[in-house]
Protein backbone atom coordinates (compact mmCIF):
# COMPACT_ATOMS: atom_id res chain seq x y z
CA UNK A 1 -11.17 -0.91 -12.52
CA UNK A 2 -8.45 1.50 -10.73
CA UNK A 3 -4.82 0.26 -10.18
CA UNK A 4 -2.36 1.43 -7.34
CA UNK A 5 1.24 1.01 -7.44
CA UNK A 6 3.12 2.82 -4.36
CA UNK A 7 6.72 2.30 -4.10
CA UNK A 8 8.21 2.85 -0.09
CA UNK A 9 11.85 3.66 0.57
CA UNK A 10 11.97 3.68 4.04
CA UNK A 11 14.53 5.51 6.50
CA UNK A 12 17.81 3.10 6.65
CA UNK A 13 16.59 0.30 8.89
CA UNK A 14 13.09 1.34 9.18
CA UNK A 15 12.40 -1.69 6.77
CA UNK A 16 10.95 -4.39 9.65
CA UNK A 17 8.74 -1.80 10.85
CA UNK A 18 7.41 -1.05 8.00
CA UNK A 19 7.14 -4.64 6.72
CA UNK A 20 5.46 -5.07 10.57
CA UNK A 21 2.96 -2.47 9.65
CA UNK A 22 1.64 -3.58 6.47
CA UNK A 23 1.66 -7.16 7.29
CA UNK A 24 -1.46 -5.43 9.51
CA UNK A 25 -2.70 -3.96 6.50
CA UNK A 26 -2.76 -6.71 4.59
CA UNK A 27 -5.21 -8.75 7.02
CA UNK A 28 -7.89 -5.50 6.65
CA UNK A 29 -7.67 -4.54 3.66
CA UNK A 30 -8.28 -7.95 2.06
CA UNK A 31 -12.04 -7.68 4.11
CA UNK A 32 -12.51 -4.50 2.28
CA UNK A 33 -15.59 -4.80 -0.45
CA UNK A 34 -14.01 -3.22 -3.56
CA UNK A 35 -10.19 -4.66 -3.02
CA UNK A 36 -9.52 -6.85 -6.00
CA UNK A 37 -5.83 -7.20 -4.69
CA UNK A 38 -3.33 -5.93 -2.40
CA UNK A 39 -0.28 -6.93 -2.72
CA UNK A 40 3.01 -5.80 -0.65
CA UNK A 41 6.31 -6.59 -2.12
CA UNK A 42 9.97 -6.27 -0.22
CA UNK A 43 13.26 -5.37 -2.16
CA UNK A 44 15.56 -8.40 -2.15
CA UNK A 45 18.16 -6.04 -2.99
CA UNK A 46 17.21 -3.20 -0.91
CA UNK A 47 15.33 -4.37 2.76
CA UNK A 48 14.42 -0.59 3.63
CA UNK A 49 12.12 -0.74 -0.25
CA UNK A 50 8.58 -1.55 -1.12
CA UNK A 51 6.11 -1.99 -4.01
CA UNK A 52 3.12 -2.00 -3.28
CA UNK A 53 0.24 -3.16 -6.14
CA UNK A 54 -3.65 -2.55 -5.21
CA UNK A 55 -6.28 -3.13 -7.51
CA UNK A 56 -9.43 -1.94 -6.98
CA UNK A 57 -13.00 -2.20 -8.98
CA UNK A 58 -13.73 1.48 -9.47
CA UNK A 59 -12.05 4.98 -7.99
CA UNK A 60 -14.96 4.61 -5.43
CA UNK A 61 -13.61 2.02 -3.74
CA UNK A 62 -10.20 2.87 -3.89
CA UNK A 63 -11.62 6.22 -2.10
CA UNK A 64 -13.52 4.12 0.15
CA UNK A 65 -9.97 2.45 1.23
CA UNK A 66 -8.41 6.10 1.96
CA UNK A 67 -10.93 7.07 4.28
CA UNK A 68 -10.83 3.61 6.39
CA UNK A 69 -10.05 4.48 10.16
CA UNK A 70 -6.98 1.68 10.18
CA UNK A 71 -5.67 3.21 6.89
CA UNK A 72 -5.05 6.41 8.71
CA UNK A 73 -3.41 4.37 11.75
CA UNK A 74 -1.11 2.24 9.36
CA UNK A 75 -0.19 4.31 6.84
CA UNK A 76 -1.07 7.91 7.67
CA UNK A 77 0.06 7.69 11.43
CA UNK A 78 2.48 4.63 11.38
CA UNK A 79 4.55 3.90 8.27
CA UNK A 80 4.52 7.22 6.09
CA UNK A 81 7.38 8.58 9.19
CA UNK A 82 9.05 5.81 8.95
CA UNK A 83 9.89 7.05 5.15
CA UNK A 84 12.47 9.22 2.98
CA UNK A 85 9.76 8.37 0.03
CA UNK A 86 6.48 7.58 -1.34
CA UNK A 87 5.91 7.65 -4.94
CA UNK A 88 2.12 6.41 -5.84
CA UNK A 89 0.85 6.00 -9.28
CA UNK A 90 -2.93 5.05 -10.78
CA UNK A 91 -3.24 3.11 -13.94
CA UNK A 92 -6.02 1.61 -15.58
CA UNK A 93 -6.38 -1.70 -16.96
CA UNK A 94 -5.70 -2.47 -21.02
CA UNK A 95 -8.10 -5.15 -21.94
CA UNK A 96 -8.24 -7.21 -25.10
């Protein structure tokens, strides 16, 4: 199992569009075979901030994701100029 976290600051007021964007995302991705979870969190402090969480069963299917046509629209194309940041980290599970 292969964990995502990727935290957005967007471009002041860029927030809805972004938010707009994913929402998108969200109704894909959760069709993808391999997506555990994807989950898109916005800053109640900051509206122009997001953390995303994706959890995937192996680093195949997290590749799999990268390489999906709408992922290039939506993130690559669509919200990644609409942001001053992107910071994206993998983890891996701890298990009892």
């Amino acid at each position: 199992m292969i964990v995502l976290t990727a935290k957005y600051q967007c471009k002041p007021g860029m927030g809805d569009k972004v938010e707009e964007a994913l929402r998108e995302m969200i109704r894909l991705v959760e069709q993808e075979e391999g997506c555990i979870h994807y989950l898109v969190n916005r800053s109640k402090d900051n509206r122009d901030e997001f953390l995303l969480f994706e959890q995937y069963e192996d680093e195949a299917a997290l590749a799999r994701h990268s390489e999906t046509p709408y992922f290039q629209r939506i993130v690559l194309d669509t919200v990644i100029p609409l942001l001053e940041k992107r910071e994206r980290t993998l983890y891996t599970p701890v298990q009892a």
